[in-house]
Protein backbone atom coordinates (compact mmCIF):
# COMPACT_ATOMS: atom_id res chain seq x y z
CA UNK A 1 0.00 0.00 0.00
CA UNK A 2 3.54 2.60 0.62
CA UNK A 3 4.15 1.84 -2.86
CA UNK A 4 0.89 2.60 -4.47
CA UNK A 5 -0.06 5.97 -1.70
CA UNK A 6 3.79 6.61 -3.21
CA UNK A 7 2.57 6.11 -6.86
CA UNK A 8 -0.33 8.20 -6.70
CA UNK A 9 0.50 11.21 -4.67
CA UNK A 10 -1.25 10.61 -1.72
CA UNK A 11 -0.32 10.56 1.91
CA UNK A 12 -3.51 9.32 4.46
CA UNK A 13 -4.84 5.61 4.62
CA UNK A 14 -8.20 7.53 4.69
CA UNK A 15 -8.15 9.14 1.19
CA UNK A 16 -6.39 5.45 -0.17
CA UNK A 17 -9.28 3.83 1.20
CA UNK A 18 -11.76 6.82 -0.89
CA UNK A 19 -9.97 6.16 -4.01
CA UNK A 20 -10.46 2.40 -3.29
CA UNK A 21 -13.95 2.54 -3.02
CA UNK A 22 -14.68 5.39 -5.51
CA UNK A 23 -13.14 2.83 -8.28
CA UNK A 24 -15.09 0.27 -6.85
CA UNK A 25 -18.11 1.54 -6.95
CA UNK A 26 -17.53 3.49 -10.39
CA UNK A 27 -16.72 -0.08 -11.88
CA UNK A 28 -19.94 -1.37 -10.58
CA UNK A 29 -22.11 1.42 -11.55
CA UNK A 30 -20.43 1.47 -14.98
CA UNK A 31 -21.24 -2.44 -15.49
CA UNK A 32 -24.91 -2.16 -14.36
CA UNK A 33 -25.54 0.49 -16.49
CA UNK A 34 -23.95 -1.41 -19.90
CA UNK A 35 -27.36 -3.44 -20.54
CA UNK A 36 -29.74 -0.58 -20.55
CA UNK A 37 -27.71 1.47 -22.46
CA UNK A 38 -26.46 -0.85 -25.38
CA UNK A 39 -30.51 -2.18 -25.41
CA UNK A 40 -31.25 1.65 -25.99
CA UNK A 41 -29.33 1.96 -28.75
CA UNK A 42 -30.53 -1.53 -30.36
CA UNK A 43 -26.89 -3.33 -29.24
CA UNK A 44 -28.27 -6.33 -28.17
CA UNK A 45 -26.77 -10.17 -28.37
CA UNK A 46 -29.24 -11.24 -30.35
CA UNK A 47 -28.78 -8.55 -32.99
CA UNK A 48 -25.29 -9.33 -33.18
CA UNK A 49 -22.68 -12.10 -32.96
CA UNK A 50 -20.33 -11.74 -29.40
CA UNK A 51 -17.52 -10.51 -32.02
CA UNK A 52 -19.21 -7.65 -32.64
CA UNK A 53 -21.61 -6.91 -29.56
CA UNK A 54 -19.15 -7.41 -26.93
CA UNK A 55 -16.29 -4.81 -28.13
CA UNK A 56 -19.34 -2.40 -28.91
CA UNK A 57 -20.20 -2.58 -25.82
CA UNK A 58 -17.00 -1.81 -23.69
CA UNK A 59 -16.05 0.94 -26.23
CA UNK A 60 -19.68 2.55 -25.68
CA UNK A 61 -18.82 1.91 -21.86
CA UNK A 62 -16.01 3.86 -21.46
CA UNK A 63 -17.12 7.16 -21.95
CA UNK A 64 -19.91 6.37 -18.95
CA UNK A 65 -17.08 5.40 -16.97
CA UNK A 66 -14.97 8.43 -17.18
CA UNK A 67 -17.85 10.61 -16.16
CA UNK A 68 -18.80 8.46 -13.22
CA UNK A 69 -15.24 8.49 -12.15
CA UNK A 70 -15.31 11.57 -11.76
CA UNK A 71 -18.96 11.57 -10.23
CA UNK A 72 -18.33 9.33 -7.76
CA UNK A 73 -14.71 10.58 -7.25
CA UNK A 74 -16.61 14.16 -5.95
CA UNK A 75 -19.38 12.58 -4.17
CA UNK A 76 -16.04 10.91 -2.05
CA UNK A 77 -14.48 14.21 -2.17
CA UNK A 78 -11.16 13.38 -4.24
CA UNK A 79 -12.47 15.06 -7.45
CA UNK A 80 -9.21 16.48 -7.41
CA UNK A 81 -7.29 13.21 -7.51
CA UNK A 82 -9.46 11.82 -10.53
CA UNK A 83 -9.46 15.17 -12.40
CA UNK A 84 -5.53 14.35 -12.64
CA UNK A 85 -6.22 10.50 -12.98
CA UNK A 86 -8.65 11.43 -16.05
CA UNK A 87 -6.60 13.38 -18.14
CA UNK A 88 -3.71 11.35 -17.63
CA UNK A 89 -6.31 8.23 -18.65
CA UNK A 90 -7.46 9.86 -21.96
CA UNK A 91 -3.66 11.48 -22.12
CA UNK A 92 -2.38 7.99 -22.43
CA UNK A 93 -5.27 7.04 -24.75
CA UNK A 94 -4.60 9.54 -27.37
CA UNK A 95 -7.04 12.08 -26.35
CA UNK A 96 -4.71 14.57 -24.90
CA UNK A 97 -5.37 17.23 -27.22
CA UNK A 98 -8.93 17.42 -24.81
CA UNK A 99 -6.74 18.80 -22.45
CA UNK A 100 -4.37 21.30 -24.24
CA UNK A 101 -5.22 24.79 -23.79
CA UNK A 102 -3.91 25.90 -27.16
């Protein structure tokens, strides 16, 4: 746990155990909501083989996951931390130019 408070910038077991739970429960969240929102736009298993349905559905996913992360991460008070977390995400991702203020 040194290693990863040491990693991330943090210094209080408290605000490790936040994080913790924030990703927890964004991960959750983000995999309950998958089915109602693929079925709303007509992504369903039956409409289409696991090949395509299943890689639809995680990159359709992802964006609902990056706003509950940061939902969730200011409901738990660490919006801060995520804020940083996000943009180095989408950074890493390719997405960087989001971020650039010029």
């Amino acid at each position: 746990m040194r290693r990863l408070k040491e990693r991330w910038g943090i210094y209080s077991n408290f605000q490790l155990v936040m994080i913790l739970i924030v990703f927890a429960v964004t991960g959750s969240s983000a995999a309950r909501l998958a089915t109602p929102v693929t079925s709303f736009l007509g992504i369903t298993a039956d409409n289409f083989s696991a090949w395509v349905y299943w890689p639809a559905r995680i990159i359709l996913i992802l964006p609902i996951y990056q706003v509950l992360l940061l939902f969730f991460g200011f409901i738990f008070g660490q919006f801060k931390f995520f804020w940083k977390f996000e943009k180095k995400m989408l950074t890493r991702m390719g997405l960087g130019f989001l971020f650039s203020s010029k």
